[in-house]
N, C-alpha and C. Protein backbone atom coordinates (compact mmCIF):
# COMPACT_ATOMS: atom_id res chain seq x y z
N UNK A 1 -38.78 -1.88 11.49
CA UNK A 1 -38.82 -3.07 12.33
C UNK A 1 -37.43 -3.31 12.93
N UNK A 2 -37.13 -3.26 13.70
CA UNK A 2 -36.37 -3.58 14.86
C UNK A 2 -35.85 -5.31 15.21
N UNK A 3 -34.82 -5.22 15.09
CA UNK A 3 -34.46 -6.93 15.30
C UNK A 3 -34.26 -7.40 16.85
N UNK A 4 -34.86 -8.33 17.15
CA UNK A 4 -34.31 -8.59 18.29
C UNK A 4 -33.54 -8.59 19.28
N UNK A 5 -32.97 -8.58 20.52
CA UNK A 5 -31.40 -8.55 21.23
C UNK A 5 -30.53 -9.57 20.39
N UNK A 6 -31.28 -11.16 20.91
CA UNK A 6 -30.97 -11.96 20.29
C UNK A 6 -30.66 -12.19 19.16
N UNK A 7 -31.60 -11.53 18.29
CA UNK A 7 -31.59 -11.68 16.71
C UNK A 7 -29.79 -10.83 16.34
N UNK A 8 -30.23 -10.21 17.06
CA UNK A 8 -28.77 -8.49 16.56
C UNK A 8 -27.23 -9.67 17.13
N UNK A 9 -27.76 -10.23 18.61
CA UNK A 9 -26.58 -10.79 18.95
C UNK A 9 -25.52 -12.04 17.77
N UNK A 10 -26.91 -12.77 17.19
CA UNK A 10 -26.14 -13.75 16.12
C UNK A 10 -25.39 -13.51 15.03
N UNK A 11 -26.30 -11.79 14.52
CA UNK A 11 -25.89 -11.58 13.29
C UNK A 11 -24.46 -11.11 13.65
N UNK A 12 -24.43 -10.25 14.77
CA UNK A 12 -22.61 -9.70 14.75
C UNK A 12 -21.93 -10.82 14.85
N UNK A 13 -22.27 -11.87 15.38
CA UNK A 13 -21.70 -13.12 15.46
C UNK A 13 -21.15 -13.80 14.25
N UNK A 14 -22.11 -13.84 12.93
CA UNK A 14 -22.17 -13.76 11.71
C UNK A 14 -20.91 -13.06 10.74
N UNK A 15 -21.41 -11.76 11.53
CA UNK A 15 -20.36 -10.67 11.06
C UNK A 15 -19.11 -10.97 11.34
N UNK A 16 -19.08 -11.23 11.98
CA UNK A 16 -17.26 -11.40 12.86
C UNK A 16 -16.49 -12.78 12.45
N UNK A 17 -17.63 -13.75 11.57
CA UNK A 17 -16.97 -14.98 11.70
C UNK A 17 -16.65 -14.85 9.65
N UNK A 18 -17.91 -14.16 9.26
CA UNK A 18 -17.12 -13.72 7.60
C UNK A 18 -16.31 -12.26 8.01
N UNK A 19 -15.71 -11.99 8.79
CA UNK A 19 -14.99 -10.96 8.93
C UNK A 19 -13.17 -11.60 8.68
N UNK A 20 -13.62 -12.83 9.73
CA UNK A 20 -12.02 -13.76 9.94
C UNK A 20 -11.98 -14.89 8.82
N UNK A 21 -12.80 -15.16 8.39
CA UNK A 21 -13.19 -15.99 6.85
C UNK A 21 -11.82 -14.90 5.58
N UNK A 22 -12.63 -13.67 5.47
CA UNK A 22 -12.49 -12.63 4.40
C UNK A 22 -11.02 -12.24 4.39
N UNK A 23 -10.52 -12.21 5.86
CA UNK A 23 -8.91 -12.38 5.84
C UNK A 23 -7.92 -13.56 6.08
N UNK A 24 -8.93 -14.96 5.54
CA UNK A 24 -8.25 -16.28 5.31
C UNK A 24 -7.93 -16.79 6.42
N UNK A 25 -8.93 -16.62 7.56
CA UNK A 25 -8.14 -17.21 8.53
C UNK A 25 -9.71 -18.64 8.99
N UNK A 26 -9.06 -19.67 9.18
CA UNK A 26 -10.66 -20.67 8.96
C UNK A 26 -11.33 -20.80 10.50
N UNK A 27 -12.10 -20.78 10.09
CA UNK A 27 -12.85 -20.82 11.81
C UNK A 27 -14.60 -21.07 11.01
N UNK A 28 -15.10 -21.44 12.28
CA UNK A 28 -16.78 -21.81 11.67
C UNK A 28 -17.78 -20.93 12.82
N UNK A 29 -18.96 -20.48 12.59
CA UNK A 29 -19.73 -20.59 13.85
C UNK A 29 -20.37 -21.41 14.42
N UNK A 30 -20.39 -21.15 15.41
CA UNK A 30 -20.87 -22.34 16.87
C UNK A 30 -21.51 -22.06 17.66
N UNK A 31 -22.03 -20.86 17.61
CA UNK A 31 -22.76 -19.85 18.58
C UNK A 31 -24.41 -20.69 18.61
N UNK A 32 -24.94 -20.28 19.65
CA UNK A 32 -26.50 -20.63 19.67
C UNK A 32 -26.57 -21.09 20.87
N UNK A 33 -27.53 -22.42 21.11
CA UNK A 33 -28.50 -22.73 22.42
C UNK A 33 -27.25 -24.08 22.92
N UNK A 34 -27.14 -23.49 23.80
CA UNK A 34 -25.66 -24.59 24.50
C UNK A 34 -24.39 -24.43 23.74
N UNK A 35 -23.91 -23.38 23.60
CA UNK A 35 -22.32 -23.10 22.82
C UNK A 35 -21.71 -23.55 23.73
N UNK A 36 -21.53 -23.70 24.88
CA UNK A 36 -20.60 -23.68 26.00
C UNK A 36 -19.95 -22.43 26.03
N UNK A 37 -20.60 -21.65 25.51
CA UNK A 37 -19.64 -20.07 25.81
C UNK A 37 -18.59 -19.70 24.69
N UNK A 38 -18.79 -20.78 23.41
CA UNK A 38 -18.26 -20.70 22.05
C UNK A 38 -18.93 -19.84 21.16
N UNK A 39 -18.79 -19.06 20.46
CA UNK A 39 -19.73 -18.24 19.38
C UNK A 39 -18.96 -19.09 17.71
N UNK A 40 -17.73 -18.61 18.13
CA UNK A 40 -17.15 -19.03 16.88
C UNK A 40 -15.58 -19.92 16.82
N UNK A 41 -15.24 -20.87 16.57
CA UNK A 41 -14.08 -21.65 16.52
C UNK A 41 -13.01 -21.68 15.42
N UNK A 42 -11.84 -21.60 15.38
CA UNK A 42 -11.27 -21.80 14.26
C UNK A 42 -9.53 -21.88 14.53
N UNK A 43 -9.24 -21.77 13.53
CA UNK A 43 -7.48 -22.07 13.57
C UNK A 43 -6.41 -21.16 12.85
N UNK A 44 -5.57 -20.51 13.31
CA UNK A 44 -4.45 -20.02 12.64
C UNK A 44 -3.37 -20.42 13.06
N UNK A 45 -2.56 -20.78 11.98
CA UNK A 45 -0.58 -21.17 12.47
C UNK A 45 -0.41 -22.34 13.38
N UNK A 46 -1.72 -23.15 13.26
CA UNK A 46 -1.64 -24.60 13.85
C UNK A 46 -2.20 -24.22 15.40
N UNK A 47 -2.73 -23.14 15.77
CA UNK A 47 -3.18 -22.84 17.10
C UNK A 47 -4.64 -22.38 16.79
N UNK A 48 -5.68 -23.21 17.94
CA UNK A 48 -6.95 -23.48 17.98
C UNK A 48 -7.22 -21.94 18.64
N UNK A 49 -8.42 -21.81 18.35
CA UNK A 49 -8.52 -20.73 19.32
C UNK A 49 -10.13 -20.47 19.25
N UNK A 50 -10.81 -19.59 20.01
CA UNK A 50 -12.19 -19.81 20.61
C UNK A 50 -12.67 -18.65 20.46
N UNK A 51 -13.77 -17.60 20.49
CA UNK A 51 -13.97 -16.28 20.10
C UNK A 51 -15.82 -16.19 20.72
N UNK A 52 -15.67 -15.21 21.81
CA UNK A 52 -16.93 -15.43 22.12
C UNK A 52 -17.11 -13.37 21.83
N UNK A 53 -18.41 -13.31 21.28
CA UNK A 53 -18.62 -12.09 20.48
C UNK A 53 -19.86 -11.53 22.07
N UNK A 54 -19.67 -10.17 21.82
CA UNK A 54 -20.27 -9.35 22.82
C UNK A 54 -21.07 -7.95 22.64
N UNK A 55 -22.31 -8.32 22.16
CA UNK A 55 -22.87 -7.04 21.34
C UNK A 55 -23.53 -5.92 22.38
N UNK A 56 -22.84 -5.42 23.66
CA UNK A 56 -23.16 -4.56 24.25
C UNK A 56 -22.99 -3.38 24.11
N UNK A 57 -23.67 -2.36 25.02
CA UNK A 57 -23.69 -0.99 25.01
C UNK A 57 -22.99 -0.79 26.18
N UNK A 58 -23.13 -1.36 27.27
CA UNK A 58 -21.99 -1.09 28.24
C UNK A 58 -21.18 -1.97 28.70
N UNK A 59 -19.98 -1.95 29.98
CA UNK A 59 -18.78 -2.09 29.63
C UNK A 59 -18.77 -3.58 29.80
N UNK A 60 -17.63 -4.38 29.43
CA UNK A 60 -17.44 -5.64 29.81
C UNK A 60 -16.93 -5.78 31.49
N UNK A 61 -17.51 -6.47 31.88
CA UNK A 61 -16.67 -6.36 33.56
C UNK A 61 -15.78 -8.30 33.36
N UNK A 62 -15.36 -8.54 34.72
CA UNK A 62 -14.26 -9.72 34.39
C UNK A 62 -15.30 -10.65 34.68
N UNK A 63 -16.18 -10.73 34.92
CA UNK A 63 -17.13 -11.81 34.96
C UNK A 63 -16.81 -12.78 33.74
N UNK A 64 -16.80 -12.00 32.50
CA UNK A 64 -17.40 -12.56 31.35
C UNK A 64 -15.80 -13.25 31.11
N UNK A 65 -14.92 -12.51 31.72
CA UNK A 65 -13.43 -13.13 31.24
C UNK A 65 -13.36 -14.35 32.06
N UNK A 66 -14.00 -14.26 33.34
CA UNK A 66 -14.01 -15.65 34.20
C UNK A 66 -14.44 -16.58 33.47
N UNK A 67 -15.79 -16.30 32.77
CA UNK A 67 -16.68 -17.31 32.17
C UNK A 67 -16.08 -17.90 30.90
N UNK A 68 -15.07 -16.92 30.08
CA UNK A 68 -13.79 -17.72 29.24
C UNK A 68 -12.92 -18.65 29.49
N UNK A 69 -12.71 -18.01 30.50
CA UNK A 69 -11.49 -18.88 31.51
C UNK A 69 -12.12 -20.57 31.49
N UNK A 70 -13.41 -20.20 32.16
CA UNK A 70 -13.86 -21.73 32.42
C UNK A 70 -14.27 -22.61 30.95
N UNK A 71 -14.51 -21.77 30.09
CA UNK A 71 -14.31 -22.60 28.75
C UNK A 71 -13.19 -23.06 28.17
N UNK A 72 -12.04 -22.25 28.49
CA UNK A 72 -10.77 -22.35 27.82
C UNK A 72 -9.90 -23.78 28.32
N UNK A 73 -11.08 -23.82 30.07
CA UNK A 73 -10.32 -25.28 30.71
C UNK A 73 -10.80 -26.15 30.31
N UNK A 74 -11.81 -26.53 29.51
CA UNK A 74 -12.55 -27.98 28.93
C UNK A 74 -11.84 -28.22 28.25
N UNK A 75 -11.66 -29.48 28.50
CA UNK A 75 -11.06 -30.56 27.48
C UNK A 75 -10.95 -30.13 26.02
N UNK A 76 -12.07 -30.08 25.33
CA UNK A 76 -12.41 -29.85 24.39
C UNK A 76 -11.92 -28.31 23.78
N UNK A 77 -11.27 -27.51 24.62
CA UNK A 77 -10.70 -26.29 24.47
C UNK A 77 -9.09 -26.19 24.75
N UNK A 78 -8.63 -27.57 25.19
CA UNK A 78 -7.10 -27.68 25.47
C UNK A 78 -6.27 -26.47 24.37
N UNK A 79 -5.30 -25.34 25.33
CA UNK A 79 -4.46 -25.13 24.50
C UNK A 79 -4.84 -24.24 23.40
N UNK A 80 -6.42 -23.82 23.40
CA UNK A 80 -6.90 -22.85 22.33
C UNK A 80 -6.50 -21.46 23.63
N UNK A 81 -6.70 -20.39 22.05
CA UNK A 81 -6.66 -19.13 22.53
C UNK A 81 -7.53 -18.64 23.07
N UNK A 82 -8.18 -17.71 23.83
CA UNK A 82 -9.85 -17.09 23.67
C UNK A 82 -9.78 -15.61 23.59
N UNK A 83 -10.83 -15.35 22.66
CA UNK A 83 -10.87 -13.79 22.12
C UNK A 83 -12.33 -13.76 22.90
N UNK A 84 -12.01 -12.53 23.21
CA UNK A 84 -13.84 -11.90 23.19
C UNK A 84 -13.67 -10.51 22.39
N UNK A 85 -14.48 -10.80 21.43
CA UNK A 85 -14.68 -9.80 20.45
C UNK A 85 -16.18 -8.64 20.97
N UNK A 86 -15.87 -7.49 21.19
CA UNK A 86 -16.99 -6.22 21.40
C UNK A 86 -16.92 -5.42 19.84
N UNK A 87 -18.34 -5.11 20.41
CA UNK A 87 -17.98 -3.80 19.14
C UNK A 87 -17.79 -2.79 19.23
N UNK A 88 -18.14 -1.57 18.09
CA UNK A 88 -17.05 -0.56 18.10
C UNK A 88 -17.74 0.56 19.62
N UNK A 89 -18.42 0.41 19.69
CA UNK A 89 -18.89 1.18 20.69
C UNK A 89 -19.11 0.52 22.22
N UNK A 90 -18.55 -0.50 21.94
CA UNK A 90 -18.63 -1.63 23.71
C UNK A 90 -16.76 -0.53 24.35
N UNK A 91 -16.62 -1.40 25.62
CA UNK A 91 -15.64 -1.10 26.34
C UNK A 91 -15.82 -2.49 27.38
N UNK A 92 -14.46 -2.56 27.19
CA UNK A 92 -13.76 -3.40 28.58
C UNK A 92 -13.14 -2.98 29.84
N UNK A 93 -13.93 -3.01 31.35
CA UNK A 93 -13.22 -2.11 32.10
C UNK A 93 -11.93 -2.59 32.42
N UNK A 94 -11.41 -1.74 33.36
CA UNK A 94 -10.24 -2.10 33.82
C UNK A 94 -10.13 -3.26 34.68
N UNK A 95 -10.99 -3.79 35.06
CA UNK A 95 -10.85 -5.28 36.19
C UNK A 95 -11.05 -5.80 35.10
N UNK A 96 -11.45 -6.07 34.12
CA UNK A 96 -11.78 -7.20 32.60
C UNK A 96 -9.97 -7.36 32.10
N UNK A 97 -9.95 -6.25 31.96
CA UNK A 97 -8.25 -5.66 31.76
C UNK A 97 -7.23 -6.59 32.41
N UNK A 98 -7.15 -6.22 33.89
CA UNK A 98 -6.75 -6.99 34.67
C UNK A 98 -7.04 -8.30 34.98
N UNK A 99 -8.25 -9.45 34.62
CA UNK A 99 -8.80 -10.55 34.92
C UNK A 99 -7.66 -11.26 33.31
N UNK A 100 -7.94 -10.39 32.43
CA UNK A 100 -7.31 -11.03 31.03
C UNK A 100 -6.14 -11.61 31.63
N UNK A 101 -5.07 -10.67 31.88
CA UNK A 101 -3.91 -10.10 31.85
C UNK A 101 -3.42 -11.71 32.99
N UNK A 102 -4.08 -11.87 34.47
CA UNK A 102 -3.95 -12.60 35.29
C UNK A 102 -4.21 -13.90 34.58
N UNK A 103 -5.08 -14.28 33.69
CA UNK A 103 -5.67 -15.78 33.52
C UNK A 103 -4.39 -16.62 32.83
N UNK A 104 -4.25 -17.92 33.04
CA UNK A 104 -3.34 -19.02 32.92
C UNK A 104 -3.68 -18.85 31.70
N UNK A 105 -4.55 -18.54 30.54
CA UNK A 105 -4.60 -18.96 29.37
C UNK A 105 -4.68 -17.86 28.56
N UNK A 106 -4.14 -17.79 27.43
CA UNK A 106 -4.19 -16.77 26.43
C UNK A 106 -5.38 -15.92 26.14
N UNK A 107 -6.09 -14.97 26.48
CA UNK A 107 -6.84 -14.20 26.25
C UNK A 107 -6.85 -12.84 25.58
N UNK A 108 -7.54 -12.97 24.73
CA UNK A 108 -7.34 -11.49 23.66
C UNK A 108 -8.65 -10.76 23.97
N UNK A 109 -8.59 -9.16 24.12
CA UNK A 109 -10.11 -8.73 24.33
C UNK A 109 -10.01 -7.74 23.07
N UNK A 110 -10.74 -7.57 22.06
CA UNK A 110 -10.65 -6.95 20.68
C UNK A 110 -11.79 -5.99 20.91
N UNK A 111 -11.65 -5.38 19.87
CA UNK A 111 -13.34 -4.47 19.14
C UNK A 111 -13.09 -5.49 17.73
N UNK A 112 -14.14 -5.20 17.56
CA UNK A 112 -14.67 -6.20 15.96
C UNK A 112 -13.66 -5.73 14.75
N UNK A 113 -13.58 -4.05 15.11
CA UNK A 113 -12.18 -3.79 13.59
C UNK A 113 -11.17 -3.91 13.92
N UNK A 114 -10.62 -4.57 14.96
CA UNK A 114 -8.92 -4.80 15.20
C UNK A 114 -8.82 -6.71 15.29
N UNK A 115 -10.21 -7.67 15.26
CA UNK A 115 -9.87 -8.35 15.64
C UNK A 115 -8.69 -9.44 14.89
N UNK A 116 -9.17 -9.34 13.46
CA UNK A 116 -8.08 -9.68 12.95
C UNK A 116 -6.46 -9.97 12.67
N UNK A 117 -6.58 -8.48 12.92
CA UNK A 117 -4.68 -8.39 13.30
C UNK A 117 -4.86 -8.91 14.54
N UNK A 118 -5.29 -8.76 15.63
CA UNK A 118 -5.05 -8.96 17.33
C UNK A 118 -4.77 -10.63 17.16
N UNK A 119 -5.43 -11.14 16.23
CA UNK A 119 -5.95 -12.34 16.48
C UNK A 119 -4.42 -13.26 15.90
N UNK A 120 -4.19 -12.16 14.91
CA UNK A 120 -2.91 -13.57 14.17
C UNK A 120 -1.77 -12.73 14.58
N UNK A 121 -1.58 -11.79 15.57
CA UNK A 121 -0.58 -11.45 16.10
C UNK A 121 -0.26 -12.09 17.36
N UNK A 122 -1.62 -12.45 18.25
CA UNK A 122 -1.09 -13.15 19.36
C UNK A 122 -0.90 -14.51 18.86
N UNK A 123 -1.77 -14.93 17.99
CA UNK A 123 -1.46 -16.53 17.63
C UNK A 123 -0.01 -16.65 17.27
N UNK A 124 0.62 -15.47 16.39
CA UNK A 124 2.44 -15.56 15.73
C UNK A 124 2.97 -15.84 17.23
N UNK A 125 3.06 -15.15 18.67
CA UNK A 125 3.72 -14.98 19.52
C UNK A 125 3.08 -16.19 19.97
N UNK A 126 1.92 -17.00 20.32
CA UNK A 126 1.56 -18.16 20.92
C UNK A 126 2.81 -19.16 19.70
N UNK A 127 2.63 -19.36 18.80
CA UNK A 127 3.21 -20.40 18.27
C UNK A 127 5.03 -20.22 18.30
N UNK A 128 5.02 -18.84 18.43
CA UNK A 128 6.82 -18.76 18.83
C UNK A 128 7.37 -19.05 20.04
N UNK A 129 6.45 -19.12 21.06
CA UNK A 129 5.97 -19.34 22.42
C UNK A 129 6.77 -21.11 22.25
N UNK A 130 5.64 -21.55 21.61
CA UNK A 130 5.81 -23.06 21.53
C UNK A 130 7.04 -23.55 21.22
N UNK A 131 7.21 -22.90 19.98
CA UNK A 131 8.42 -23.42 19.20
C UNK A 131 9.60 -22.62 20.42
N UNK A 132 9.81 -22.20 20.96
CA UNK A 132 10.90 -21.70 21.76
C UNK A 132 10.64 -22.66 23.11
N UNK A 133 9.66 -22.95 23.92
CA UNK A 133 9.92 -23.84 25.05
C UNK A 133 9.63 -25.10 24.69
N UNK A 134 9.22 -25.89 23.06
CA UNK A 134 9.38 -27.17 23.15
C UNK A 134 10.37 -27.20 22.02
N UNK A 135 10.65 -27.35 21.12
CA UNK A 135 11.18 -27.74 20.27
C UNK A 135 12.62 -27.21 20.43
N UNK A 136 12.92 -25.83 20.31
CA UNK A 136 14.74 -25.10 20.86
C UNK A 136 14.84 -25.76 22.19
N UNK A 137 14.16 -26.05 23.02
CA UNK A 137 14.78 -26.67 24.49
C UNK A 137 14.24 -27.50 24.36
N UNK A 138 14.09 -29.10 23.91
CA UNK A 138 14.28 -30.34 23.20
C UNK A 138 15.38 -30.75 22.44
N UNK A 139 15.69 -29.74 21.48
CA UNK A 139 16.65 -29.66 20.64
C UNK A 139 18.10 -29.72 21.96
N UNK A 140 18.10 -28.66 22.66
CA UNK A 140 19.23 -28.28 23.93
C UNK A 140 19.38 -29.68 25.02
N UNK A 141 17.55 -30.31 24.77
CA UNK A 141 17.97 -31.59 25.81
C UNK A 141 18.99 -32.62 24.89
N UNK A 142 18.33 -32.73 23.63
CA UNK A 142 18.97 -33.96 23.25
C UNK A 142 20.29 -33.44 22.96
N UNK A 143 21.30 -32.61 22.60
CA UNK A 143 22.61 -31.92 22.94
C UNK A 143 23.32 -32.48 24.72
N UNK A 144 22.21 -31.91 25.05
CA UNK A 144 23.13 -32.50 26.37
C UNK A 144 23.03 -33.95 26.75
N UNK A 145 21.71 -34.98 26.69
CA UNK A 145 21.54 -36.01 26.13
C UNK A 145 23.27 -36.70 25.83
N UNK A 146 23.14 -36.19 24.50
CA UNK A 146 24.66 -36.47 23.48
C UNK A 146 25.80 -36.39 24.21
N UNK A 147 25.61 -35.19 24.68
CA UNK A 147 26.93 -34.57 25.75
C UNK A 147 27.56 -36.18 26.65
N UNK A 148 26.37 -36.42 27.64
CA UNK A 148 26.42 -37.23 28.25
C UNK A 148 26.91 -38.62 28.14
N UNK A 149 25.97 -38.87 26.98
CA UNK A 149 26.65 -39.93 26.67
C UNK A 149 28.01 -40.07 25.87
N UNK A 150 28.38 -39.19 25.19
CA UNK A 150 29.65 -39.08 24.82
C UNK A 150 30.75 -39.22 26.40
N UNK A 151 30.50 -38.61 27.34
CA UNK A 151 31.36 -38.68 28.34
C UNK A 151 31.40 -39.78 28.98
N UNK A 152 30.17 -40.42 28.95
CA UNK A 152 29.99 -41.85 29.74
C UNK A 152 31.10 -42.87 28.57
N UNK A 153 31.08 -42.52 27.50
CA UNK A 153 31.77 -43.27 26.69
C UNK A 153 33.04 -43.14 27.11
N UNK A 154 33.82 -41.93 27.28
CA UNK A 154 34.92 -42.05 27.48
C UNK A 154 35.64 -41.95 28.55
N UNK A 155 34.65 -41.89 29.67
CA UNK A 155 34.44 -42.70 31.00
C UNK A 155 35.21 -44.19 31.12
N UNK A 156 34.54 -44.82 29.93
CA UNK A 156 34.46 -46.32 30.44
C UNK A 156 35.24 -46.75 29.41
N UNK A 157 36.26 -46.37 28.23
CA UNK A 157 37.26 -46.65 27.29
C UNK A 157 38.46 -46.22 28.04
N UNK A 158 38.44 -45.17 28.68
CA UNK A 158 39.61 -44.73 29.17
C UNK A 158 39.87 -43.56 28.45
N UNK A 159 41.71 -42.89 28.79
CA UNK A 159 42.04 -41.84 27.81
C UNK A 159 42.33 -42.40 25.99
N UNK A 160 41.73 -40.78 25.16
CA UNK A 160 41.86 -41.56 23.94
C UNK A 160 43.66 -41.55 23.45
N UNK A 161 44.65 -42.47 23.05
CA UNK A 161 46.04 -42.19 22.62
C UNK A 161 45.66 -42.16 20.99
N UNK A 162 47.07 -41.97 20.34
CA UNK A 162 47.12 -41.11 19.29
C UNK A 162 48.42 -41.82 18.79
């Protein structure tokens, strides 16, 4: 007996979400009738991120990366990552390649046995990302901040004598 498209599509879905479970990373599934194009949700290193699973035989074209894209802009997706996870025998063409590569938002395209590492390697570089353009240049504003006002101070005291 033979399982369904559908049926086959949830279970890798299944698969992939105790796959990122099994290497401690928390996420839930979400997949089904109105996901918004979510299969599975979860979090590493304080960064959200989104994972839509793809149980084909042939290739991914950028359609499907468009159709990330437009999930990744909902509200409700602020600032998450998005993976699309294939399996071992799918392929992503080269315009999928290129659609990733172009999109404003973090996009990872995996096979099901790399997604793991892929997944908390771009999240390490998303969160060093962060911590380097908010927090080190925050840190550099309020320095110059200081700067400033130290000079305005001695602006308006005059020279210091001794």
């Amino acid at each position: 007996m033979s399982l369904l498209p559908v049926r086959k599509g949830l279970v890798f879905e299944l698969e992939i979400t105790i796959k990122l479970r099994n290497y401690g990373i928390i996420c839930k599934h979400a997949g089904g009738k109105n996901d918004g194009g979510v299969d599975i949700r979860g979090r590493i290193y304080c960064m959200d991120f989104v994972v839509q699973c793809k149980l084909w035989r042939h290739q991914i074209g950028p359609n499907v990366i468009r159709e990330l894209d437009g999930t990744l802009s909902q509200p409700e997706n602020k600032g998450a990552i998005g993976v699309i996870v294939i399996s071992s025998y799918g392929r992503f063409s080269d315009d999928a390649i290129r659609r990733a590569k172009a999109s404003i938002h973090i996009i990872i395209l995996t096979k099901e046995g790399r997604i793991c590492r892929d997944l908390e390697i771009a999240c390490q570089k998303a969160f060093f990302n962060f911590f380097i353009n908010y927090v080190l240049i925050g840190f550099l504003f309020y320095i110059f901040l200081c700067f400033v006002s130290l000079h305005k101070f001695f602006m308006f005291k005059g020279t210091i004598k001794y």
